[in-house]
N, C-alpha and C. Protein backbone atom coordinates (compact mmCIF):
# COMPACT_ATOMS: atom_id res chain seq x y z
N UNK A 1 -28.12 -3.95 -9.22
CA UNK A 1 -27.93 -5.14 -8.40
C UNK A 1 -26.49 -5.26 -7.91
N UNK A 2 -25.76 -5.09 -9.02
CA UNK A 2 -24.19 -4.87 -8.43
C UNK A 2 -23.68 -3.83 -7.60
N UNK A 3 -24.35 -2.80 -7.82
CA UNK A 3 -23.73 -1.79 -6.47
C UNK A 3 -24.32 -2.49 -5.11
N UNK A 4 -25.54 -2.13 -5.14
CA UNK A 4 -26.26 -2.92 -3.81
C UNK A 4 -25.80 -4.03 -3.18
N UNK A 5 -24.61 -5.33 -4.03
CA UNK A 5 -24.09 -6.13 -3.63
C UNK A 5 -22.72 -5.33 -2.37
N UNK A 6 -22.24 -5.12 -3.27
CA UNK A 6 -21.14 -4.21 -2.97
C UNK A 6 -21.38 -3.80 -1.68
N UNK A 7 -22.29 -3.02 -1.33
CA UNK A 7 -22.44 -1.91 -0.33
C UNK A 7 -23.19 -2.79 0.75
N UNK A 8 -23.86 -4.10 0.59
CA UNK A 8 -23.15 -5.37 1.20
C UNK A 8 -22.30 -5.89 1.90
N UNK A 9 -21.57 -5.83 1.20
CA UNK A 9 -20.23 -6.26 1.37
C UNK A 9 -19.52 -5.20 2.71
N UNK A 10 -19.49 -4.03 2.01
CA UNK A 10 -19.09 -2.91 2.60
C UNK A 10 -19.71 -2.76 4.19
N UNK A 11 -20.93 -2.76 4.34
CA UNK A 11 -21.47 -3.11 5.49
C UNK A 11 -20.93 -4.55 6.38
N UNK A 12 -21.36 -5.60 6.32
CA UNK A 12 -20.90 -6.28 6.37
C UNK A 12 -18.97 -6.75 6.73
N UNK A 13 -18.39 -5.98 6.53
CA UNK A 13 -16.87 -5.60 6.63
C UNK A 13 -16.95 -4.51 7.90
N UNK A 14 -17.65 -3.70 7.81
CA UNK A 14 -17.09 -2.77 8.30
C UNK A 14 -18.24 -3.16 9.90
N UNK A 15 -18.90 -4.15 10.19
CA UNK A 15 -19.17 -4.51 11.31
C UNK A 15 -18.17 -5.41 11.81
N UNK A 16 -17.50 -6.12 10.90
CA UNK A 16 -17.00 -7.32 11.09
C UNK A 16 -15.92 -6.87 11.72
N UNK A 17 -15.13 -5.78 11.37
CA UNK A 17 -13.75 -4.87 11.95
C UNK A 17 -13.95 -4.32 12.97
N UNK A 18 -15.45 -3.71 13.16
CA UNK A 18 -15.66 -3.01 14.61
C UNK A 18 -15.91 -4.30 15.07
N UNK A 19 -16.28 -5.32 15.47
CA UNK A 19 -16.26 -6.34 16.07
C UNK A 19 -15.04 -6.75 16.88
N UNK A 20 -14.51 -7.01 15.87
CA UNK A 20 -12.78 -7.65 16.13
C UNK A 20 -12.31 -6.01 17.22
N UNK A 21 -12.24 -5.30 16.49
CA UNK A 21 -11.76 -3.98 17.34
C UNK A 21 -12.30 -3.91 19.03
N UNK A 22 -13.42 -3.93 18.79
CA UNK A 22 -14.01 -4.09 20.31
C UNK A 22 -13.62 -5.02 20.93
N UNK A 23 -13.57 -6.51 20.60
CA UNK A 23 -13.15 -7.45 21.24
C UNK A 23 -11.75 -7.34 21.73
N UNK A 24 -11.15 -6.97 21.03
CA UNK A 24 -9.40 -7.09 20.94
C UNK A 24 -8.99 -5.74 21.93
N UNK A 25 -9.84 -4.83 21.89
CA UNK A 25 -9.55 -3.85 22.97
C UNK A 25 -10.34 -4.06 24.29
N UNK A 26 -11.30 -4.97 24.46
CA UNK A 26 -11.52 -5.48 26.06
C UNK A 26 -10.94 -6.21 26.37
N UNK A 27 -10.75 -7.02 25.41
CA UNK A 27 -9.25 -8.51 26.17
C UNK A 27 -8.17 -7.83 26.35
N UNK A 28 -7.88 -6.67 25.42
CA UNK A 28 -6.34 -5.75 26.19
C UNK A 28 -6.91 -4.93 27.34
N UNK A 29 -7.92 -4.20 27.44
CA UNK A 29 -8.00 -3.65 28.76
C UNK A 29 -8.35 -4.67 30.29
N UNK A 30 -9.02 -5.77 29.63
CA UNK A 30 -9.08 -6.95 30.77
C UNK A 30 -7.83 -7.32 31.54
N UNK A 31 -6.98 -7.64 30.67
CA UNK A 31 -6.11 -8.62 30.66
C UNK A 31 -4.66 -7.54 30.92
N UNK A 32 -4.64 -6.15 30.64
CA UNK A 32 -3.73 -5.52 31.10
C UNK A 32 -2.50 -5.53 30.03
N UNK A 33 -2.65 -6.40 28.79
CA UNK A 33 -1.53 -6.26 28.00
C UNK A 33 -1.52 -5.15 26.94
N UNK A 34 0.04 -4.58 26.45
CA UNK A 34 -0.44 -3.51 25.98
C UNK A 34 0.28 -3.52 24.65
N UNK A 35 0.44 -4.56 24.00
CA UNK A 35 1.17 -5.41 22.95
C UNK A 35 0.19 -5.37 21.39
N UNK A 36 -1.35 -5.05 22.05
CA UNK A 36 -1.77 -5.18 20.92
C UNK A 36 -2.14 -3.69 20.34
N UNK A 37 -1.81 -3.02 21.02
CA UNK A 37 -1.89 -1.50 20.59
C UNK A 37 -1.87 -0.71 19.20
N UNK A 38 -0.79 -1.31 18.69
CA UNK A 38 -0.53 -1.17 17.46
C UNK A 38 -1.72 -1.63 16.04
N UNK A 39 -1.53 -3.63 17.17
CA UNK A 39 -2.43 -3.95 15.58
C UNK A 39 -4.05 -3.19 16.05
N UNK A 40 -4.10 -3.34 16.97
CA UNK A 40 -5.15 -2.48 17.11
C UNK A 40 -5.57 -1.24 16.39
N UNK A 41 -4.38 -0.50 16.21
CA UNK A 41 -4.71 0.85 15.72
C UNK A 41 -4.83 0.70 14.12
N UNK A 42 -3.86 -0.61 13.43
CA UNK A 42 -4.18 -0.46 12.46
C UNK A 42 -5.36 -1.14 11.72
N UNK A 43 -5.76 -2.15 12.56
CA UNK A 43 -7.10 -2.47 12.73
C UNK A 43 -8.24 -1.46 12.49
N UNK A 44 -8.18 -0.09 13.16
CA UNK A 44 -9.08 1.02 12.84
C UNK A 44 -8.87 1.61 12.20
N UNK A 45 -7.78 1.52 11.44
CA UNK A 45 -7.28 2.44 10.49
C UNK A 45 -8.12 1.68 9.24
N UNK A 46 -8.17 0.55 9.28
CA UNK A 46 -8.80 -0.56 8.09
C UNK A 46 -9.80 -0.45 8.57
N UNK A 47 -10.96 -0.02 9.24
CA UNK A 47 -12.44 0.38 9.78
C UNK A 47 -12.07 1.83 8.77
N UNK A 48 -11.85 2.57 9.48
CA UNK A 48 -12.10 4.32 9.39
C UNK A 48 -11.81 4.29 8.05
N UNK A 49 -10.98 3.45 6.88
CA UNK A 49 -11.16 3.36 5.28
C UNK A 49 -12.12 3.34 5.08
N UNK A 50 -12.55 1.67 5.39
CA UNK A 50 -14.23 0.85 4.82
C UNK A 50 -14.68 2.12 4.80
N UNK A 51 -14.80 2.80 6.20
CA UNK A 51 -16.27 4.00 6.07
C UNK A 51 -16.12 5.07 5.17
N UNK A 52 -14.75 5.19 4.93
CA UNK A 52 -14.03 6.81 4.17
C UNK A 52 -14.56 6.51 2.73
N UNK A 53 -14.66 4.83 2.73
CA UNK A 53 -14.62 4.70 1.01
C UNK A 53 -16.64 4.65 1.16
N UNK A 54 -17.04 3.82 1.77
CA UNK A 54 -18.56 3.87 2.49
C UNK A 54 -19.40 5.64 2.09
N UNK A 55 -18.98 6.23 2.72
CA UNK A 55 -19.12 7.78 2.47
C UNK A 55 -18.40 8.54 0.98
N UNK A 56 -17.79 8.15 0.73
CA UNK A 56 -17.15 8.70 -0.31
C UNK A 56 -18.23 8.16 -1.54
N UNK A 57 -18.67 6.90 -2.00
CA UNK A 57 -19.60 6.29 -2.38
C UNK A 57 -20.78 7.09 -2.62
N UNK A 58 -21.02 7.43 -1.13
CA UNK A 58 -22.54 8.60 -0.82
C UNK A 58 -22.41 10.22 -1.39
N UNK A 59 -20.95 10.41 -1.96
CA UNK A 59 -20.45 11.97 -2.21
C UNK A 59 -20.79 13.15 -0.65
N UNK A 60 -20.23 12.25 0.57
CA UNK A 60 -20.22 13.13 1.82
C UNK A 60 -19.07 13.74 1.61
N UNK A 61 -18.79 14.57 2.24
CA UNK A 61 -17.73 15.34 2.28
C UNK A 61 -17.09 15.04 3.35
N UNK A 62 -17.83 14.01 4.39
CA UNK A 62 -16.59 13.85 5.68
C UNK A 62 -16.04 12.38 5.00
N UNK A 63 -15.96 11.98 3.47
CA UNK A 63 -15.69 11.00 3.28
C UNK A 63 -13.67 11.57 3.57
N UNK A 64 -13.53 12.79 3.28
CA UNK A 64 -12.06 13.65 3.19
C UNK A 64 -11.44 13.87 4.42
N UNK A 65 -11.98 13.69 5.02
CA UNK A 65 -11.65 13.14 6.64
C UNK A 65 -11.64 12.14 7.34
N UNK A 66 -12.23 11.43 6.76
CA UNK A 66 -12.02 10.17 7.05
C UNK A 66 -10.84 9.25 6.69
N UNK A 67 -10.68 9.69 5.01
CA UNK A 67 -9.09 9.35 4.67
C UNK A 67 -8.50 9.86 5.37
N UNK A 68 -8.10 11.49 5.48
CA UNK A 68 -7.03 11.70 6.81
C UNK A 68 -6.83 10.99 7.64
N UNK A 69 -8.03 10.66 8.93
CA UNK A 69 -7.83 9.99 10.06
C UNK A 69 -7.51 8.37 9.40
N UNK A 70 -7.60 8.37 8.20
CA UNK A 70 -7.40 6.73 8.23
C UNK A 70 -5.24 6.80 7.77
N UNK A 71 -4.99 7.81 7.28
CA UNK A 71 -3.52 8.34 6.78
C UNK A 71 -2.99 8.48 8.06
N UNK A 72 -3.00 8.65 9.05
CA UNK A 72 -2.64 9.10 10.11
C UNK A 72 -2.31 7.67 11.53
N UNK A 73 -3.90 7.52 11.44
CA UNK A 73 -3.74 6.12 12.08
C UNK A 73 -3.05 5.15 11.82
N UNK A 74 -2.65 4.73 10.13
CA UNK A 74 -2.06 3.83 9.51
C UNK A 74 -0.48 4.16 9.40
N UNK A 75 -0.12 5.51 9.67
CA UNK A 75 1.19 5.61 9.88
C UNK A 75 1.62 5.71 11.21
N UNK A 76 0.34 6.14 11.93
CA UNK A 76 1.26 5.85 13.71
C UNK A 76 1.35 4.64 13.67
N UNK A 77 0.21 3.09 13.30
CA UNK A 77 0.39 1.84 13.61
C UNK A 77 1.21 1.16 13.24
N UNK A 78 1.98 1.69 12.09
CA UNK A 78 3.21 1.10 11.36
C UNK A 78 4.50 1.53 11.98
N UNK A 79 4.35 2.84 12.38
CA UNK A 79 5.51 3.32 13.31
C UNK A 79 5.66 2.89 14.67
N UNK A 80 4.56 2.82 15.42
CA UNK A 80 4.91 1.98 16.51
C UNK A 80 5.13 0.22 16.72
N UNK A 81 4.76 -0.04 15.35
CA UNK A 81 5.00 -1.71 15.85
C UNK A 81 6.62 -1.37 15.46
């Protein structure tokens, strides 16, 4: 019962981030500003975890790539703000 909560949760999060992500990148491509770039990226960087840890959970093996791309994203978004 407690994992199944969890993975819940996990779901649930990780729509909630692609949500915000989508939104926050049509109001910047609408609107022409290019300010939110950053939190944006680290915004997906906190998506591309949820799923790394999501998969990792499942014993996938692209759960090891997924940390990468989430190591990567989270240090360009910190470097460019």
């Amino acid at each position: 019962m407690e994992v199944r909560k969890e993975n819940d949760r996990m779901k649930i999060l990780r729509i909630l981030l692609g949500a915000v992500v989508t939104l926050l990148a049509c109001y910047s491509l609408i609107t022409g500003t290019t300010g939110l770039g950053p939190y944006l990226l680290l915004l997906v960087s906190g998506l591309v975890l949820v799923m790394g840890v999501a998969e990792f959970r499942n014993r996938k093996p692209v759960a090891f790539t997924l940390f990468l791309a989430f190591g990567f994203s989270f240090f360009v978004g910190i470097y460019t703000l």
